[in-house]
C-alpha atoms as a PDB file:
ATOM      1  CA  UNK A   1     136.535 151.645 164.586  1.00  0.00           C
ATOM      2  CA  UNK A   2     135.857 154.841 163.239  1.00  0.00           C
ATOM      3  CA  UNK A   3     137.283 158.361 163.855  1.00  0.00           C
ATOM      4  CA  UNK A   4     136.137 162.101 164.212  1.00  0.00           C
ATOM      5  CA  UNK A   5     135.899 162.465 160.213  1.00  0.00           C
ATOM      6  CA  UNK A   6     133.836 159.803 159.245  1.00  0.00           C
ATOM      7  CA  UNK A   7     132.335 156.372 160.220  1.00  0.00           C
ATOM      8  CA  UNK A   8     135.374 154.585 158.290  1.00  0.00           C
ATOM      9  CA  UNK A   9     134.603 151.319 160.390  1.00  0.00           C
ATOM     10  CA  UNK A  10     136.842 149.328 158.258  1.00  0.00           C
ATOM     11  CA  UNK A  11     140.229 152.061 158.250  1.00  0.00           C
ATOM     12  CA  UNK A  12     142.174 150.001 161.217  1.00  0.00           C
ATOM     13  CA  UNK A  13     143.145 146.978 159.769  1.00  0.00           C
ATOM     14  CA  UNK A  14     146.379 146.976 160.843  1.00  0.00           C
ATOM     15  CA  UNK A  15     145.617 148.350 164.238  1.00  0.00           C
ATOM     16  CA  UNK A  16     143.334 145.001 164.752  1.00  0.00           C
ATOM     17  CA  UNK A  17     145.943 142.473 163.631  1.00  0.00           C
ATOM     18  CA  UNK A  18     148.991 144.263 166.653  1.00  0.00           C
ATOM     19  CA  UNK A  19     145.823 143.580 168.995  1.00  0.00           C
ATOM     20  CA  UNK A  20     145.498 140.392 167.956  1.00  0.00           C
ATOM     21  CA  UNK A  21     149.542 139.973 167.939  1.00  0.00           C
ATOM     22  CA  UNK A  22     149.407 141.514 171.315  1.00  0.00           C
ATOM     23  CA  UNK A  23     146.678 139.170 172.784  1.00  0.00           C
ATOM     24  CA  UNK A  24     148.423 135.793 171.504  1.00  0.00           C
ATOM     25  CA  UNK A  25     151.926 137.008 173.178  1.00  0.00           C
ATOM     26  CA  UNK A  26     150.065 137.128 176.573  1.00  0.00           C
ATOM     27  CA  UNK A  27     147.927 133.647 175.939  1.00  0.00           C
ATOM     28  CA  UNK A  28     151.391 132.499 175.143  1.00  0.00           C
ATOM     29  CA  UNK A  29     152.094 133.834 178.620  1.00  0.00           C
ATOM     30  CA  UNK A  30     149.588 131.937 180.090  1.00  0.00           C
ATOM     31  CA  UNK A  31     147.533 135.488 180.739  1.00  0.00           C
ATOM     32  CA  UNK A  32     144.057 136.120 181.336  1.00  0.00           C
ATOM     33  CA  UNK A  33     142.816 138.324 178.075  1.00  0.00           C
ATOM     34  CA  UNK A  34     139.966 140.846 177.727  1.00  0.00           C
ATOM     35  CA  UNK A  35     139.063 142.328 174.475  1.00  0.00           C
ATOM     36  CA  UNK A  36     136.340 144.556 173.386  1.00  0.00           C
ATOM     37  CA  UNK A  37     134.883 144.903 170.226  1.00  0.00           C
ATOM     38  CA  UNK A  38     131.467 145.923 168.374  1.00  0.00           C
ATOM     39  CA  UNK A  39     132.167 142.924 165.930  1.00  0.00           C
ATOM     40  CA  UNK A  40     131.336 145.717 163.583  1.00  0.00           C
ATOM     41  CA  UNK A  41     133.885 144.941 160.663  1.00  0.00           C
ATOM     42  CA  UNK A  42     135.656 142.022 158.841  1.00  0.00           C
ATOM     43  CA  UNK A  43     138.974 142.701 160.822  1.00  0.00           C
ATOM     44  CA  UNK A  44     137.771 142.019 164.377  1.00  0.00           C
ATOM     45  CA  UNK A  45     135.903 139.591 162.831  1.00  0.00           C
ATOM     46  CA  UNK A  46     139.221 138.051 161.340  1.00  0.00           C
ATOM     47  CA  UNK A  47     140.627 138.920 164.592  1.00  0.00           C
ATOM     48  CA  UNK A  48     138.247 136.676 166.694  1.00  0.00           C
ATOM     49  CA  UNK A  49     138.600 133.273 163.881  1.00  0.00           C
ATOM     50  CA  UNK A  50     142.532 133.903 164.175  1.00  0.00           C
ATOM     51  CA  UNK A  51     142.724 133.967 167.907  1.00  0.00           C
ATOM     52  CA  UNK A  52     139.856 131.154 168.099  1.00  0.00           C
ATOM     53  CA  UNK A  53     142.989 129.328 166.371  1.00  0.00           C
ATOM     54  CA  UNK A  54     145.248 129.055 169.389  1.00  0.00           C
ATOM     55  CA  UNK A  55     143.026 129.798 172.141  1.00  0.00           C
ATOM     56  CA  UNK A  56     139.352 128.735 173.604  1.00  0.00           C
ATOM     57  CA  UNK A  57     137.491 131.892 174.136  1.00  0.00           C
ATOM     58  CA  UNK A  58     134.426 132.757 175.707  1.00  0.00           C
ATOM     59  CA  UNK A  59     132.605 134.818 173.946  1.00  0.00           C
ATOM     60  CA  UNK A  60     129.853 137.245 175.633  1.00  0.00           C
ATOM     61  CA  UNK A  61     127.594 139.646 173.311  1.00  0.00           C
ATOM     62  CA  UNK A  62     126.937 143.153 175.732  1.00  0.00           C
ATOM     63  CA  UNK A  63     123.417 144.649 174.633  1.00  0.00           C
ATOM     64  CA  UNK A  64     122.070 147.516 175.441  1.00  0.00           C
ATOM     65  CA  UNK A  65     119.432 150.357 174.311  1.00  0.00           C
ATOM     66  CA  UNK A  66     121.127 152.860 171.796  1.00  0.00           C
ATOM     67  CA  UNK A  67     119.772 155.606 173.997  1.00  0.00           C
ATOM     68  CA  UNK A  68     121.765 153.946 176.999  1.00  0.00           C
ATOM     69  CA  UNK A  69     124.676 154.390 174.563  1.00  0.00           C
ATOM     70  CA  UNK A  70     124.473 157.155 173.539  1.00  0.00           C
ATOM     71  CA  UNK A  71     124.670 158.594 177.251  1.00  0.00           C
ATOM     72  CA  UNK A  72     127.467 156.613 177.559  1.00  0.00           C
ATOM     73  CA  UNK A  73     129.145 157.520 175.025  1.00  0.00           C
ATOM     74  CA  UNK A  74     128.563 161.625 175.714  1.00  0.00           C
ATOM     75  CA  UNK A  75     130.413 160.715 179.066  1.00  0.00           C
ATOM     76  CA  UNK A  76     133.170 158.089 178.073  1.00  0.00           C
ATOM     77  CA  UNK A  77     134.354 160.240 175.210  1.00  0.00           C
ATOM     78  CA  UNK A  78     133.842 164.252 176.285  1.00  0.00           C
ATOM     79  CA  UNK A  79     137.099 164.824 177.352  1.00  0.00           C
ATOM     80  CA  UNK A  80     138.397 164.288 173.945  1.00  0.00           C
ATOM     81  CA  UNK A  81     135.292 165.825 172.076  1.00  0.00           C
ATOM     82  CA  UNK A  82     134.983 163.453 170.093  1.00  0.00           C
ATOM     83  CA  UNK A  83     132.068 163.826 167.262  1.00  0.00           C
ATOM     84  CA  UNK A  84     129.329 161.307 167.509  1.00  0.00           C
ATOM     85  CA  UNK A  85     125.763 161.345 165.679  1.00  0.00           C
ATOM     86  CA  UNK A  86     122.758 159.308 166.257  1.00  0.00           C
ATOM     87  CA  UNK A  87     123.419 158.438 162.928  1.00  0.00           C
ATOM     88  CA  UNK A  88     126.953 156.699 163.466  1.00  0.00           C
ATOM     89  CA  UNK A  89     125.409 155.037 166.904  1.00  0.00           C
ATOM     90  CA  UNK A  90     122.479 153.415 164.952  1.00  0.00           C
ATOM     91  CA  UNK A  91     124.949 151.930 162.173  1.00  0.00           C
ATOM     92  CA  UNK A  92     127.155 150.840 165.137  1.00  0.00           C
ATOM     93  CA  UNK A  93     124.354 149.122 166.475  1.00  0.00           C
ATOM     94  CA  UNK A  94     123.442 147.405 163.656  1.00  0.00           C
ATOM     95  CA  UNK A  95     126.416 145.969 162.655  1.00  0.00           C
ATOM     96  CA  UNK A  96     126.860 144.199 165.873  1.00  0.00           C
ATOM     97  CA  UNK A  97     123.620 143.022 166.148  1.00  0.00           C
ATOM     98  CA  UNK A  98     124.560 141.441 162.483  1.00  0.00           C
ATOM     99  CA  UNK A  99     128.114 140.124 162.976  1.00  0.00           C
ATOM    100  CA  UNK A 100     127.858 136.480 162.738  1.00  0.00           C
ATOM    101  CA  UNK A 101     129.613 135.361 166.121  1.00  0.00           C
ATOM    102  CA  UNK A 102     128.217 132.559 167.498  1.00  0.00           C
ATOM    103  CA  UNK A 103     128.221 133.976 171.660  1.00  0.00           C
ATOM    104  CA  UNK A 104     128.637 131.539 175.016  1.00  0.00           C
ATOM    105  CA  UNK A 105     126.758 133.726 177.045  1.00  0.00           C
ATOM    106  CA  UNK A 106     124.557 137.539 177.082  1.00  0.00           C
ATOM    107  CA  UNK A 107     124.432 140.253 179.269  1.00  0.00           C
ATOM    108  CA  UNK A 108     121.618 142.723 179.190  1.00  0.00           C
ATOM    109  CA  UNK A 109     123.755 145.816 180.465  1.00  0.00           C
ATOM    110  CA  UNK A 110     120.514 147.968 180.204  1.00  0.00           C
ATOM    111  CA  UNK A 111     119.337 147.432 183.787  1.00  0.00           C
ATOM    112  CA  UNK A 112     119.947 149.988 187.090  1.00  0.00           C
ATOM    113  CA  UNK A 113     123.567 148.754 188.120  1.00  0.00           C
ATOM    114  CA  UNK A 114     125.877 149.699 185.014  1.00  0.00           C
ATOM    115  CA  UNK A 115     129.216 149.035 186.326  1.00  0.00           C
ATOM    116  CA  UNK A 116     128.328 147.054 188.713  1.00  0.00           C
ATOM    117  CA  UNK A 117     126.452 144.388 187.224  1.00  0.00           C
ATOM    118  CA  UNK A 118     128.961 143.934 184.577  1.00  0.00           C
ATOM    119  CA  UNK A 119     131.670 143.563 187.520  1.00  0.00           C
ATOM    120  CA  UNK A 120     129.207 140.795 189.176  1.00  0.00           C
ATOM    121  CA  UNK A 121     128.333 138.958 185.412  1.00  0.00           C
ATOM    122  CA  UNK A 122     131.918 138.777 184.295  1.00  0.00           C
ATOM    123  CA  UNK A 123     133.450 137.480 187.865  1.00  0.00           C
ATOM    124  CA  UNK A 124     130.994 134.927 187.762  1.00  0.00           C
ATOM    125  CA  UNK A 125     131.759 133.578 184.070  1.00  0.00           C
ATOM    126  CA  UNK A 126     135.166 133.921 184.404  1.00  0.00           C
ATOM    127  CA  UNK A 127     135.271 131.743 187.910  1.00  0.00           C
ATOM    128  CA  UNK A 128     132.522 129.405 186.076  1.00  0.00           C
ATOM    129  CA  UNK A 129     135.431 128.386 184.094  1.00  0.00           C
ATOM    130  CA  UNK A 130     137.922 127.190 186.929  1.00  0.00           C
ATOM    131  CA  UNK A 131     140.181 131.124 186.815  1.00  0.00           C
ATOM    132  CA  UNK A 132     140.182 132.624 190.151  1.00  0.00           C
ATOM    133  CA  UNK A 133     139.328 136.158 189.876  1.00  0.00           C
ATOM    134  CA  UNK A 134     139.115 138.779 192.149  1.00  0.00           C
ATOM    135  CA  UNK A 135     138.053 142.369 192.054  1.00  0.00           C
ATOM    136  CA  UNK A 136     140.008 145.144 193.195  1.00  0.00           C
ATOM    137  CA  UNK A 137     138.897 146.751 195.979  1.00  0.00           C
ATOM    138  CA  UNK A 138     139.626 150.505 196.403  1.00  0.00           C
ATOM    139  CA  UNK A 139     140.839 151.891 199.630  1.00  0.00           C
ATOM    140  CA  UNK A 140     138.694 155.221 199.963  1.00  0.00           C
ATOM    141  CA  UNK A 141     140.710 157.831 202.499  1.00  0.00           C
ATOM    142  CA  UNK A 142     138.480 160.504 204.373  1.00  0.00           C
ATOM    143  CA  UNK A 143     140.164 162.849 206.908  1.00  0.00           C
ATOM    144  CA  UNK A 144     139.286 160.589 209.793  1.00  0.00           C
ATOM    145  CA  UNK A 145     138.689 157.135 208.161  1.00  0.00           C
ATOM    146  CA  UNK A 146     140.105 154.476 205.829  1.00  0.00           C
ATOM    147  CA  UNK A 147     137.075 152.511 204.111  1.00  0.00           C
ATOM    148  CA  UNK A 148     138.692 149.149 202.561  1.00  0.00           C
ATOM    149  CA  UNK A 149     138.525 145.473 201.981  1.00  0.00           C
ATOM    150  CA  UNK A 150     138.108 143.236 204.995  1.00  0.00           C
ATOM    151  CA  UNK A 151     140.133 141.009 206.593  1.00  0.00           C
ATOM    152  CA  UNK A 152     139.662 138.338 209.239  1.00  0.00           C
ATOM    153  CA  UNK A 153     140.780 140.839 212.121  1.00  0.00           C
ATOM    154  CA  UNK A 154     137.162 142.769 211.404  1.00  0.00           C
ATOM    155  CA  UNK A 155     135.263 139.743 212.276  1.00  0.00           C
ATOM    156  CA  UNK A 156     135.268 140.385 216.048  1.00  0.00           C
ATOM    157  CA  UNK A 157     134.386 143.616 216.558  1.00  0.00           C
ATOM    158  CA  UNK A 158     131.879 143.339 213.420  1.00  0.00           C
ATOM    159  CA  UNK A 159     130.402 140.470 215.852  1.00  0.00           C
ATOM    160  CA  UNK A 160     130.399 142.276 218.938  1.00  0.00           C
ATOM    161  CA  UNK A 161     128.873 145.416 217.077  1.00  0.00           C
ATOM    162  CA  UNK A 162     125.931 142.748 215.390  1.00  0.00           C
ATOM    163  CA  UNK A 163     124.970 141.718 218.955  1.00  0.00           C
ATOM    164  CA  UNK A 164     124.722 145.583 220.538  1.00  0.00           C
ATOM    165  CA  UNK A 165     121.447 146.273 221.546  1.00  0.00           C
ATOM    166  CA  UNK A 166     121.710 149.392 220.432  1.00  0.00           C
ATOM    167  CA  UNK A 167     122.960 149.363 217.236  1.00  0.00           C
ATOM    168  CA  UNK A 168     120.238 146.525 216.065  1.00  0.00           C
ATOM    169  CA  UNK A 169     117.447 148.278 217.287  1.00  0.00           C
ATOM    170  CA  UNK A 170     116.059 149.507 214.698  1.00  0.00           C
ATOM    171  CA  UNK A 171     116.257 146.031 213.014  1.00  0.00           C
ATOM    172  CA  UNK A 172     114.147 142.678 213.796  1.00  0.00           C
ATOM    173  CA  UNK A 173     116.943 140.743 215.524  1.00  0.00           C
ATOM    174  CA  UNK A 174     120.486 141.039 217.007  1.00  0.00           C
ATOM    175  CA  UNK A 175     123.310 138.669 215.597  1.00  0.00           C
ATOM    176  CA  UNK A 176     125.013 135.654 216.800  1.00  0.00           C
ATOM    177  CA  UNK A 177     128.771 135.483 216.113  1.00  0.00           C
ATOM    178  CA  UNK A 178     127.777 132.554 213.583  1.00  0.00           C
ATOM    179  CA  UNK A 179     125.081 135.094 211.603  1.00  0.00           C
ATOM    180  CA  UNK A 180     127.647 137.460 211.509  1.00  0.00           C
ATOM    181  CA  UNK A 181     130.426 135.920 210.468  1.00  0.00           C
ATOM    182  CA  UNK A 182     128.086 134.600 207.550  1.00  0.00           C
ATOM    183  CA  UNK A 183     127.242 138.285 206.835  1.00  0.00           C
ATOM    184  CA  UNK A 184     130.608 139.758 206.937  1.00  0.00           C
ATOM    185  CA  UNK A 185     131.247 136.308 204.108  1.00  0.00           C
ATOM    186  CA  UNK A 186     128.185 137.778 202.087  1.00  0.00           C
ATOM    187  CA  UNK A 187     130.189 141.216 202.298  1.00  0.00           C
ATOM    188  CA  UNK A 188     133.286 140.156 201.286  1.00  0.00           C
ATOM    189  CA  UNK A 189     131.805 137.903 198.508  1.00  0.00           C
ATOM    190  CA  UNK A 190     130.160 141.211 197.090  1.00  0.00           C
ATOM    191  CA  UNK A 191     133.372 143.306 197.218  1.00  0.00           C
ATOM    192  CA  UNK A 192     135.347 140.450 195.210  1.00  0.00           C
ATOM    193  CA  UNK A 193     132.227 140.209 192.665  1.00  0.00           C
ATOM    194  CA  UNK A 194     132.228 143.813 192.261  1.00  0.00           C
ATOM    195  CA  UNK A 195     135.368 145.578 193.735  1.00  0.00           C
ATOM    196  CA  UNK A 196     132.854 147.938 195.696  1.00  0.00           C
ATOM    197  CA  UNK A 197     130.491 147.067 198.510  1.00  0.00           C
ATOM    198  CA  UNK A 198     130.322 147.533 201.990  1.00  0.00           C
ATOM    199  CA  UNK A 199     133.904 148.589 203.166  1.00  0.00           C
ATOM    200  CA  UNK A 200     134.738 148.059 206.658  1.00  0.00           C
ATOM    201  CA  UNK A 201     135.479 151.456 207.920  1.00  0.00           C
ATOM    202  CA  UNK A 202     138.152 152.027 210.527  1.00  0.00           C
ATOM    203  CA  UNK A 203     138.993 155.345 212.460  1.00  0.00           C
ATOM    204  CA  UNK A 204     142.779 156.247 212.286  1.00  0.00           C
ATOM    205  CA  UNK A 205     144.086 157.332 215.210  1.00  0.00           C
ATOM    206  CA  UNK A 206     147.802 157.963 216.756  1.00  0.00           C
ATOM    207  CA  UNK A 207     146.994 154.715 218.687  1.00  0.00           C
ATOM    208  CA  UNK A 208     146.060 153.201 215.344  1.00  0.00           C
ATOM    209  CA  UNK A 209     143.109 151.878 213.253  1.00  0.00           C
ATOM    210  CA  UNK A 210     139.831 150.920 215.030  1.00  0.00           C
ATOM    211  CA  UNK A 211     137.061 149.344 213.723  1.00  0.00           C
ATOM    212  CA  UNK A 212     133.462 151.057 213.264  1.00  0.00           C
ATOM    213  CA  UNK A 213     131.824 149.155 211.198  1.00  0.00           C
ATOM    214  CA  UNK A 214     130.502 149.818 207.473  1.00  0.00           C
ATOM    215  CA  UNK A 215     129.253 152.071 204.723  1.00  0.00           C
ATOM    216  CA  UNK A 216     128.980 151.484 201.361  1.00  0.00           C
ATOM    217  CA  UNK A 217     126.637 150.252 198.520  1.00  0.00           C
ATOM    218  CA  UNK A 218     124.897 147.088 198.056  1.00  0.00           C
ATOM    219  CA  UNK A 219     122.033 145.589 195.723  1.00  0.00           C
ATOM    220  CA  UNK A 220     118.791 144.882 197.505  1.00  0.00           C
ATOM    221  CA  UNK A 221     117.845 141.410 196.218  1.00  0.00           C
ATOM    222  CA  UNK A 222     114.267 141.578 198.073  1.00  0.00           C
ATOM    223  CA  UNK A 223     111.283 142.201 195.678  1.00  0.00           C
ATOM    224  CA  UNK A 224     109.978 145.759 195.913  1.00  0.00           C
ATOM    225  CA  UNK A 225     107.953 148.217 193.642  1.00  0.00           C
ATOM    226  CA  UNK A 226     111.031 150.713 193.404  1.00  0.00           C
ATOM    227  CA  UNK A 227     113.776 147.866 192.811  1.00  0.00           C
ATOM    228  CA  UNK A 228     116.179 147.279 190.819  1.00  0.00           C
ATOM    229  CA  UNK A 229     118.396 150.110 192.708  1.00  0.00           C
ATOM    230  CA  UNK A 230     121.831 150.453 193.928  1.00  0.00           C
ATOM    231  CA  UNK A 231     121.510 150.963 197.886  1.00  0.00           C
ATOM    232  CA  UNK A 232     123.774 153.441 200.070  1.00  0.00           C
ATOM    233  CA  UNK A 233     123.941 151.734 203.798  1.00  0.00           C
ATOM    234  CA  UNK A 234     126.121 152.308 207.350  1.00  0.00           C
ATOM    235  CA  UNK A 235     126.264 150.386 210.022  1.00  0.00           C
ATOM    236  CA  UNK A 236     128.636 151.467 213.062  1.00  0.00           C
ATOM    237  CA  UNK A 237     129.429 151.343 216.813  1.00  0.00           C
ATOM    238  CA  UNK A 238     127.912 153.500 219.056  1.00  0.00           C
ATOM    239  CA  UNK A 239     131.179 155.390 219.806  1.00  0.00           C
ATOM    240  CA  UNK A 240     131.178 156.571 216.147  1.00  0.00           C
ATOM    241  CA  UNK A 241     127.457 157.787 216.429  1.00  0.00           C
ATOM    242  CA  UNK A 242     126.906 161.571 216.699  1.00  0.00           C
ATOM    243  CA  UNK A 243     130.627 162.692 215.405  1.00  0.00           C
ATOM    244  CA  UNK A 244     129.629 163.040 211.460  1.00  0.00           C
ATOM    245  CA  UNK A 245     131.670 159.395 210.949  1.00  0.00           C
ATOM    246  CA  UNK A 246     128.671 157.982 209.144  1.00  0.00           C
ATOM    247  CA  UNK A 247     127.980 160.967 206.877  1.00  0.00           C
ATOM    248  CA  UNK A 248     131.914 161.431 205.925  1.00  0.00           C
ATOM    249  CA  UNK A 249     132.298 157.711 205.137  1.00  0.00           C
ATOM    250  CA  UNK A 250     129.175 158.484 202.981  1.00  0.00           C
ATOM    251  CA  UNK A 251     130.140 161.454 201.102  1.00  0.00           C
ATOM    252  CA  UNK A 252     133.505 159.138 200.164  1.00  0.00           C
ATOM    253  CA  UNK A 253     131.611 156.323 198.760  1.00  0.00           C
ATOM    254  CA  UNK A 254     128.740 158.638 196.865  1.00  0.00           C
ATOM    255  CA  UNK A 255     131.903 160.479 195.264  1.00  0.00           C
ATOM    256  CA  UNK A 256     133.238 156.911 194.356  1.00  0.00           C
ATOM    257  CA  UNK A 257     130.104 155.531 192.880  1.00  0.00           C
ATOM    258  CA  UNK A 258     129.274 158.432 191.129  1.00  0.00           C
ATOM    259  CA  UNK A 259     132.874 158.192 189.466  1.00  0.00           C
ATOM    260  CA  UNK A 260     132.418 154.352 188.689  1.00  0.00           C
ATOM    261  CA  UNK A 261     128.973 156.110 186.744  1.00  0.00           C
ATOM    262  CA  UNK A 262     126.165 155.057 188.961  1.00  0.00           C
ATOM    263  CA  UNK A 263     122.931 157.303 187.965  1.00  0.00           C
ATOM    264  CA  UNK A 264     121.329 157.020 191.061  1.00  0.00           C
ATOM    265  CA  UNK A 265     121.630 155.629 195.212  1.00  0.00           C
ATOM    266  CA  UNK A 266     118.735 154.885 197.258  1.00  0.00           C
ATOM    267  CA  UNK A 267     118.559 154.444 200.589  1.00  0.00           C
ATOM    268  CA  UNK A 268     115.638 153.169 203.080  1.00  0.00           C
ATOM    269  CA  UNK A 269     115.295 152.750 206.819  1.00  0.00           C
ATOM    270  CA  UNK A 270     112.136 152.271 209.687  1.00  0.00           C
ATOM    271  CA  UNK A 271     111.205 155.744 210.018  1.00  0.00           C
ATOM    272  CA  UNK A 272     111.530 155.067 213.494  1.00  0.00           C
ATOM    273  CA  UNK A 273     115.336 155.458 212.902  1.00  0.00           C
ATOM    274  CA  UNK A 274     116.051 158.512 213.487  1.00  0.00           C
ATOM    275  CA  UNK A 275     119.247 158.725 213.421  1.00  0.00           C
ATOM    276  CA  UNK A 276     119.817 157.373 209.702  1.00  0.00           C
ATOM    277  CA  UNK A 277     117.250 159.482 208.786  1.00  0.00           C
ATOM    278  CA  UNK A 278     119.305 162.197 209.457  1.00  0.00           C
ATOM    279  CA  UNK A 279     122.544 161.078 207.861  1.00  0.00           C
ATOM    280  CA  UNK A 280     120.120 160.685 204.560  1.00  0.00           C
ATOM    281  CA  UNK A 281     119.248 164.130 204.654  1.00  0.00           C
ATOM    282  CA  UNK A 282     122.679 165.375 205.511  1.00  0.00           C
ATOM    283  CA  UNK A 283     123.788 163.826 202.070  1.00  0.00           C
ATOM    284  CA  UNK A 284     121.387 165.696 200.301  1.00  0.00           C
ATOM    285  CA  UNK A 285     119.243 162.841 199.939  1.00  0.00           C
ATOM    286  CA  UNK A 286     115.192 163.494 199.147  1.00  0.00           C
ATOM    287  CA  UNK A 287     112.588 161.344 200.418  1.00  0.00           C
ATOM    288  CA  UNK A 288     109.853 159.508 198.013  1.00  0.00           C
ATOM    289  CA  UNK A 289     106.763 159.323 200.090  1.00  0.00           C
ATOM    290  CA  UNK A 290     105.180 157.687 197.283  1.00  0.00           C
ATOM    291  CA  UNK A 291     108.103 154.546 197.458  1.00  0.00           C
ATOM    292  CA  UNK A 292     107.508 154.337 200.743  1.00  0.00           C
ATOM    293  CA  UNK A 293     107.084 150.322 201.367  1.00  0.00           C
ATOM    294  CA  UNK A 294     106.294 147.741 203.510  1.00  0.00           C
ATOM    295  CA  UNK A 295     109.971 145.637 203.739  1.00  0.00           C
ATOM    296  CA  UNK A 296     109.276 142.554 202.864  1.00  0.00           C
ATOM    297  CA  UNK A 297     111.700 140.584 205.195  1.00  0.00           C
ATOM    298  CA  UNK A 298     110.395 141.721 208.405  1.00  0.00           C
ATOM    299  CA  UNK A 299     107.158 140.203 209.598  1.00  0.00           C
ATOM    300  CA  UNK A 300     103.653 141.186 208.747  1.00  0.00           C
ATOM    301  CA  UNK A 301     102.521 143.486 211.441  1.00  0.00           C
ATOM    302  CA  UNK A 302     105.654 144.259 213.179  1.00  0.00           C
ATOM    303  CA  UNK A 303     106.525 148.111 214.054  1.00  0.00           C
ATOM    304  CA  UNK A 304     109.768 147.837 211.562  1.00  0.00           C
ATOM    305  CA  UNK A 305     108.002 146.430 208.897  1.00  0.00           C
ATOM    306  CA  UNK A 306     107.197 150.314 207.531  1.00  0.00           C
ATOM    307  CA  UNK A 307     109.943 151.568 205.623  1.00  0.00           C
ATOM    308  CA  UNK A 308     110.641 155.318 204.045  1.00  0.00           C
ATOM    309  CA  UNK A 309     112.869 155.862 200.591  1.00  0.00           C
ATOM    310  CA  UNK A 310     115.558 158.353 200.219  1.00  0.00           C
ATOM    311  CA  UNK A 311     117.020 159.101 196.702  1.00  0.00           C
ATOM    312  CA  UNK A 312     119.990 160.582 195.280  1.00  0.00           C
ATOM    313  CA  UNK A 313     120.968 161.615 191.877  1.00  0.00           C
ATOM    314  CA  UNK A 314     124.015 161.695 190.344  1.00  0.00           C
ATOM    315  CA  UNK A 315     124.566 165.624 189.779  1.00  0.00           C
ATOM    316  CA  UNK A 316     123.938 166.545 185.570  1.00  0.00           C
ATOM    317  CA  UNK A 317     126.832 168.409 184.379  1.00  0.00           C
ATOM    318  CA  UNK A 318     126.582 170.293 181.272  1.00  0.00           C
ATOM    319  CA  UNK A 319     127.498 168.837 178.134  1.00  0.00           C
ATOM    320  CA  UNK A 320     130.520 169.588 176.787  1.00  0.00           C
ATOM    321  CA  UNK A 321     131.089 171.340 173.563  1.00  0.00           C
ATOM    322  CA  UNK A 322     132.170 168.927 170.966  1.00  0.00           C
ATOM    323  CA  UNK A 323     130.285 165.631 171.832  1.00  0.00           C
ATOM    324  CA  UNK A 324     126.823 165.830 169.532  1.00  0.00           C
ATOM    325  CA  UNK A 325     124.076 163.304 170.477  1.00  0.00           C
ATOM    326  CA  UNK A 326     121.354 164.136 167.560  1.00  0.00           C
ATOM    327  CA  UNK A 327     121.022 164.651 164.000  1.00  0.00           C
ATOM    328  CA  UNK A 328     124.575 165.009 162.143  1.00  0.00           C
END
């Protein structure tokens, strides 16, 4: 790597051959190993031949615009100030692009989802190759609620909440128990892809936890003119409506996903719904009138089929003194 001095790519010779020491003691362990590495120099790739000697790896090459790294690299590094040019990104760049590793697979970690397309990409290579993997899911505490993982005890009440007449009617059709248990598998399948999703959100109580439903993010896999976007949703009995539960579980996950770096959440209902409407704008969430779509997935000529768009950006900080992103 290089430091804050100069780009001395090639100083840390030593410092790649205890990673590769440290690596081969946990293959020897039978461990799962991640390393990271431009390929920029002829010690990682020494490092890469020398571990390719004991172990099968898979290989991925990570590409992405030098713009997109540069804003990465302005967040990732401003707590320690460290010093990086246009310059030294661009000569980064190229010496990755030029390291001569043959690669088993590419992600393209341009696109809309940052961390959480890499999550989904790399669970799904890694279980491609027999390991079983699983992401950690976070268990977000508000002052009323626990949002977490879900277990088979939420399947129930997630049933009996899919089938209230009520709380689908702003959608094109209730639930049977077999839809929603097939939904709820969808759910969980995200939140092991990704570690985030949509958490099941239970009330805590002296009586003890009851289920309301869920909030969280998801990635709308329907084609629309504003899409690619990561989606902010809620979805939750009708004793949890008008008591603020939807907009606190909200505020928890938009902290959450801005922390994990997400750029921006959308969010879109019938305008018809009312209700959700109002939880957008209680979040601080804008409306595009000119996103405004026809959803795709309910049927030509039906009163839901009109959609509106709500958007929220991550809040811009200043930059911090120390961290240069132009000319040296």
């Amino acid at each position: 790597g290089f430091d804050r001095h100069a780009a001395g790519f090639d100083r840390h010779a030593a410092g790649f051959d205890e990673v590769t020491d440290h690596a081969l003691a946990a293959l020897a362990r039978h461990a799962l190993v991640v390393l990271d590495t431009t390929g920029a120099s002829e010690h990682s790739l020494r490092m890469v031949a020398r571990l390719r000697e004991h172990a099968r790896l898979t290989i991925v090459r990570v590409s992405a615009s030098e713009s997109r790294c540069a804003r990465r690299v302005a967040r990732r590094d401003a707590p320690v100030r460290l010093r990086v040019t246009e310059a030294q990104l661009a000569e980064i760049h190229a010496r990755s692009l030029a390291a001569p590793i043959a690669f088993d697979a590419h992600y393209d970690n341009d696109g809309a989802w940052d961390e959480l397309g890499a999550r989904a990409f790399f669970h799904d290579l890694l279980e491609a190759r027999g390991l079983p993997v699983r992401a950690r899911v976070p268990e977000l505490a508000t002052a009323r609620l626990v949002l977490r993982d879900w277990t088979d005890d939420d399947l129930a009440p997630f049933a009996a909440l899919n089938a209230d007449p009520r709380v689908m009617e702003h959608l094109v059709a209730r639930l049977t128990r077999e839809q929603s248990d097939a939904l709820a598998a969808r759910i969980r399948r995200d939140l092991a892809r990704r570690g985030v999703g949509l958490f099941a959100v239970h009330e805590q109580s002296a009586a003890g936890p009851t289920f309301r439903g869920f909030v969280g993010v998801s990635i709308p896999t329907f084609e629309a003119p504003f899409l690619p976007a990561v989606e902010i949703g809620w979805r939750l009995t009708v004793d949890a409506w008008g008591r603020g539960l939807a907009t606190e579980a909200a505020r928890a996950v938009i902290s959450y996903a801005w922390a994990l770096g997400l750029d921006e959440l959308v969010s879109f209902t019938s305008p018809q719904n009312a209700r959700s409407v109002r939880v957008m704008e209680k979040l601080g969430m804008t409306r595009d009138r000119a996103a405004d779509f026809e959803h795709p997935r309910v049927p030509a000529g039906h009163p839901l089929r009109p959609h509106v768009l709500y958007r929220l950006a991550r809040p811009k900080a200043p930059a911090p003194a120390g961290v240069i992103l132009g000319p040296a």
